[in-house]
Protein backbone atom coordinates (compact mmCIF):
# COMPACT_ATOMS: atom_id res chain seq x y z
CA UNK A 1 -51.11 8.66 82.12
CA UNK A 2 -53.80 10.94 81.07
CA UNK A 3 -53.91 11.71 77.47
CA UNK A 4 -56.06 13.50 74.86
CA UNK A 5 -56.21 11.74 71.32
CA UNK A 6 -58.69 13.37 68.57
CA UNK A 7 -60.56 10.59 66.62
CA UNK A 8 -62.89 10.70 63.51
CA UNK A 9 -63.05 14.65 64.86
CA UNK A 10 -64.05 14.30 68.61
CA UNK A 11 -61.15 14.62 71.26
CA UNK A 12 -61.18 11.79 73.83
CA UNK A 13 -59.40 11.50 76.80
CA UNK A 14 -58.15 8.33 77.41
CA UNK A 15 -56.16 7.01 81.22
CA UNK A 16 -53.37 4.57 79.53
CA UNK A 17 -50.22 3.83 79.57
CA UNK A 18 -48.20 6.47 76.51
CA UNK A 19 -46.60 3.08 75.45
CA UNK A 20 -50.29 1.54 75.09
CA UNK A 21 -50.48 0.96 70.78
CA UNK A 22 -53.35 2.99 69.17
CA UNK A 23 -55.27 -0.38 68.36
CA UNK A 24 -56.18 -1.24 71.90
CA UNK A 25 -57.40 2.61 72.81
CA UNK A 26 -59.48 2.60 69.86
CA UNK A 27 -60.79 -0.97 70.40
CA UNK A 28 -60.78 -1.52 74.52
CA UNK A 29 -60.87 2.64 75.91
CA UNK A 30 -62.98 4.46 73.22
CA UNK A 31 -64.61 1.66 72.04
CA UNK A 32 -64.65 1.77 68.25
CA UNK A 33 -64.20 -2.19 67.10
CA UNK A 34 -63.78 -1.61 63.15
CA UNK A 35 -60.00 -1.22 63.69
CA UNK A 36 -59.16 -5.12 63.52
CA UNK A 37 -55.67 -7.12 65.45
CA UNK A 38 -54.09 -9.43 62.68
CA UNK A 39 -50.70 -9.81 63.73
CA UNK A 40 -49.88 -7.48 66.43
CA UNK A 41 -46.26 -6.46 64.68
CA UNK A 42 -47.14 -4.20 61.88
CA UNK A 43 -47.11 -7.02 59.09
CA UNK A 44 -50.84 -7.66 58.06
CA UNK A 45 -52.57 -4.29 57.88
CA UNK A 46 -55.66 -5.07 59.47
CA UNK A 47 -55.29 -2.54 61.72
CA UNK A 48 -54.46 0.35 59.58
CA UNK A 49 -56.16 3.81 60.33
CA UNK A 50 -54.65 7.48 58.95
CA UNK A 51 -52.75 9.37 61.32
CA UNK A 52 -52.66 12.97 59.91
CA UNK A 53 -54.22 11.66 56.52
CA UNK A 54 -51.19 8.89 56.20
CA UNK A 55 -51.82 5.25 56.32
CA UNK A 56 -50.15 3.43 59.69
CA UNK A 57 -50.44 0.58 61.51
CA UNK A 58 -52.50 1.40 64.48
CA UNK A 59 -50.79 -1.62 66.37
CA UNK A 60 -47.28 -0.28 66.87
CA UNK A 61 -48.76 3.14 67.14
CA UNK A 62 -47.66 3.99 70.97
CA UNK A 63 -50.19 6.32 72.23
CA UNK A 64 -47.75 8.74 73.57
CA UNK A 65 -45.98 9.40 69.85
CA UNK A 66 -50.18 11.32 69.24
CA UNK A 67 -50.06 14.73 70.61
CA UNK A 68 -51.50 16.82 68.34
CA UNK A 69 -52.37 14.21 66.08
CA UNK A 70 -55.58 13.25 63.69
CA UNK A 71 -56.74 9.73 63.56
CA UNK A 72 -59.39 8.18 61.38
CA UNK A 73 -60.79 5.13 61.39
CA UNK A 74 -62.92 3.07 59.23
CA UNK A 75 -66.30 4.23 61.15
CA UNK A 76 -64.96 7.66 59.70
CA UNK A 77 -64.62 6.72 56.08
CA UNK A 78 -67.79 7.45 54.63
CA UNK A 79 -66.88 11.03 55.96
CA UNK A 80 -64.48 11.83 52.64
CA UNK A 81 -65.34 11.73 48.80
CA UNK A 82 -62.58 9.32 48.25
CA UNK A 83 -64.07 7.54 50.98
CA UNK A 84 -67.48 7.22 50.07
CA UNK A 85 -65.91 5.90 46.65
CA UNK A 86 -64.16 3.02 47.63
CA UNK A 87 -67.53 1.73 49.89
CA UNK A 88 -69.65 2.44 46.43
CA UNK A 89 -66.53 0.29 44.75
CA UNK A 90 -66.38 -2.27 47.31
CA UNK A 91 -69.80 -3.19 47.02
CA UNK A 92 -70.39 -3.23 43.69
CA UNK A 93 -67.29 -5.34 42.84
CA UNK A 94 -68.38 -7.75 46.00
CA UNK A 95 -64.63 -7.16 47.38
CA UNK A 96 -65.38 -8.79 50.72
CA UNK A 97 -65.29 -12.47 51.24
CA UNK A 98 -64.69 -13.62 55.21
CA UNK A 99 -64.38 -9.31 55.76
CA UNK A 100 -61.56 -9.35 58.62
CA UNK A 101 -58.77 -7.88 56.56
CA UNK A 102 -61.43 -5.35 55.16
CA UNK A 103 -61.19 -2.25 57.21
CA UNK A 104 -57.52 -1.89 56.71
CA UNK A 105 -57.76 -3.04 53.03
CA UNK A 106 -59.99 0.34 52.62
CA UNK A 107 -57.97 2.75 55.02
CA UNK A 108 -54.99 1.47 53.17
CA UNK A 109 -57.03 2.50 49.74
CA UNK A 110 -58.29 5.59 50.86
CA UNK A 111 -54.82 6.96 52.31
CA UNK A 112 -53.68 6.36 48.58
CA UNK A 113 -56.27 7.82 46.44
CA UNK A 114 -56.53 10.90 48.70
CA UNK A 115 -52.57 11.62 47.65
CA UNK A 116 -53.38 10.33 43.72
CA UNK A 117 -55.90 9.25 41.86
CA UNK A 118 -54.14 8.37 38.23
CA UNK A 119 -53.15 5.10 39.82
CA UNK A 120 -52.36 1.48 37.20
CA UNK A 121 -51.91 -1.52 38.95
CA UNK A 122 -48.29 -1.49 39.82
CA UNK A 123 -48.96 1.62 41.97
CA UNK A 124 -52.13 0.29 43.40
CA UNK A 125 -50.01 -3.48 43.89
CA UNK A 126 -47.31 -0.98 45.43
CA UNK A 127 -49.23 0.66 48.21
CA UNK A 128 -51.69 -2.34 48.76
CA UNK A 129 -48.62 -4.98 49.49
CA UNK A 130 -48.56 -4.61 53.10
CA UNK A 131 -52.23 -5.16 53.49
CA UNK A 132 -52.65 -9.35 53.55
CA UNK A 133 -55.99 -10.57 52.67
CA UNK A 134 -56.06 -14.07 53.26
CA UNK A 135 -59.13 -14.76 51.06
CA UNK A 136 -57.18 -14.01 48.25
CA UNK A 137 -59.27 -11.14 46.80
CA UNK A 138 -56.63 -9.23 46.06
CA UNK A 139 -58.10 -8.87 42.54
CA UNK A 140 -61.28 -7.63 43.45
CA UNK A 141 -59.77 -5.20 45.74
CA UNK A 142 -57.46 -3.74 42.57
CA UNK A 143 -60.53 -3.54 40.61
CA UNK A 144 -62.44 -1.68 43.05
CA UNK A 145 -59.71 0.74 44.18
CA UNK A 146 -59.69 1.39 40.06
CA UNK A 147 -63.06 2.19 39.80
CA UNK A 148 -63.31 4.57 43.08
CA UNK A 149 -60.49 6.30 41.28
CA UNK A 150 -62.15 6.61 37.99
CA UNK A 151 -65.29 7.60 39.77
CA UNK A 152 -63.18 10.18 42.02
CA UNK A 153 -62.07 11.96 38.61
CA UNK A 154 -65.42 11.99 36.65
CA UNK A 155 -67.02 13.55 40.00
CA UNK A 156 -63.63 15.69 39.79
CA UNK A 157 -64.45 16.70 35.90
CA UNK A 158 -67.91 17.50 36.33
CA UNK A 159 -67.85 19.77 39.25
C-alpha cells in the first residue's frame, strides 16, 4: 500500500503495509532514528512522538489509522518554544544518563506543557508515568520539565 504521512512538516510517501506501526516507517522507510523501540507493546514510551500535537506511542500506531494526520518527532522538537525549553532544561539539569528512554521522555514532556504549563509534581508524575526510564532519573526529569515550564511563563510574561 501506498501511503502519504506528513512528518516534522514534509509529506512522505511511504510503500508499507497500513498495518505497519508508525515506529518502523519513521525508523526503517523515512529514516529518522531518534524515535527509539523499548518494548514494542505501548508500555515503555520510548517511542513516543505527537500525533496531531498529542503524545502516542508510535509503536502501536498502524500506519493506516494517519490520513490526514501530523506527526512530530524528536528531530522536530527544537521547532516549538516549549520545545526548545525542555532541551535548555534537559541540559542544564544533566537529565540524561545511558539516553535511550530520552526522546520519548521529552515528546512525552513537550505534549504536556504545550496543553499546561502551571504543572506541580503530581501532574508532571501523572503524565510522565508511562514513560520508564530505567536509569532512574526520574527526578531530574521532574526538575527539568519544572524549570522549562517556569521558563515557558517568564518568556510568556515578558512578551
Amino acid at each position: 500500500m501506498e501511503a502519504r504521512v506528513e512528518v516534522n512538516g514534509r509529506v512522505h510517501a511511504v510503500d508499507a503495509d497500513g498495518d505497519t506501526p508508525l515506529l518502523w516507517v519513521l525508523r526503517d522507510i523515512i529514516g529518522l532514528s531518534g524515535t527509539k523501540f523499548g518494548c514494542g507493546i505501548a508500555m515503555c514510551g520510548a517511542c513516543t512522538v505527537h500525533v496531531d500535537g498529542v503524545a502516542r506511542r508510535s509503536c502501536v500506531t498502524p500506519l493506516e489509522t494517519l490520513s490526514d494526520a501530523k506527526v512530530t518527532t524528536i528531530e522536530h522538537l527544537d521547532q516549538s518554544p516549549v520545545g526548545r525549553a525542555l532541551q535548555k532544561a534537559w541540559l542544564e539539569l544533566d537529565v540524561v544518563q545511558c539516553g535511550y528512554c530520552q526522546s520519548g521522555q521529552l515528546m512525552q514532556a513537550a505534549a504536556l506543557l504545550a496543553a499546561e504549563t502551571a504543572v506541580d509534581d503530581a501532574a508532571i508524575d501523572r503524565v510522565m508515568a508511562g514513560n520508564i526510564c530505567r536509569c532512574g532519573t526520574y527526578g531530574r526529569i521532574r526538575a527539568a520539565i519544572k524549570q522549562a515550564a517556569s521558563d515557558i511563563a517568564t518568556a510568556q510574561a515578558t512578551s
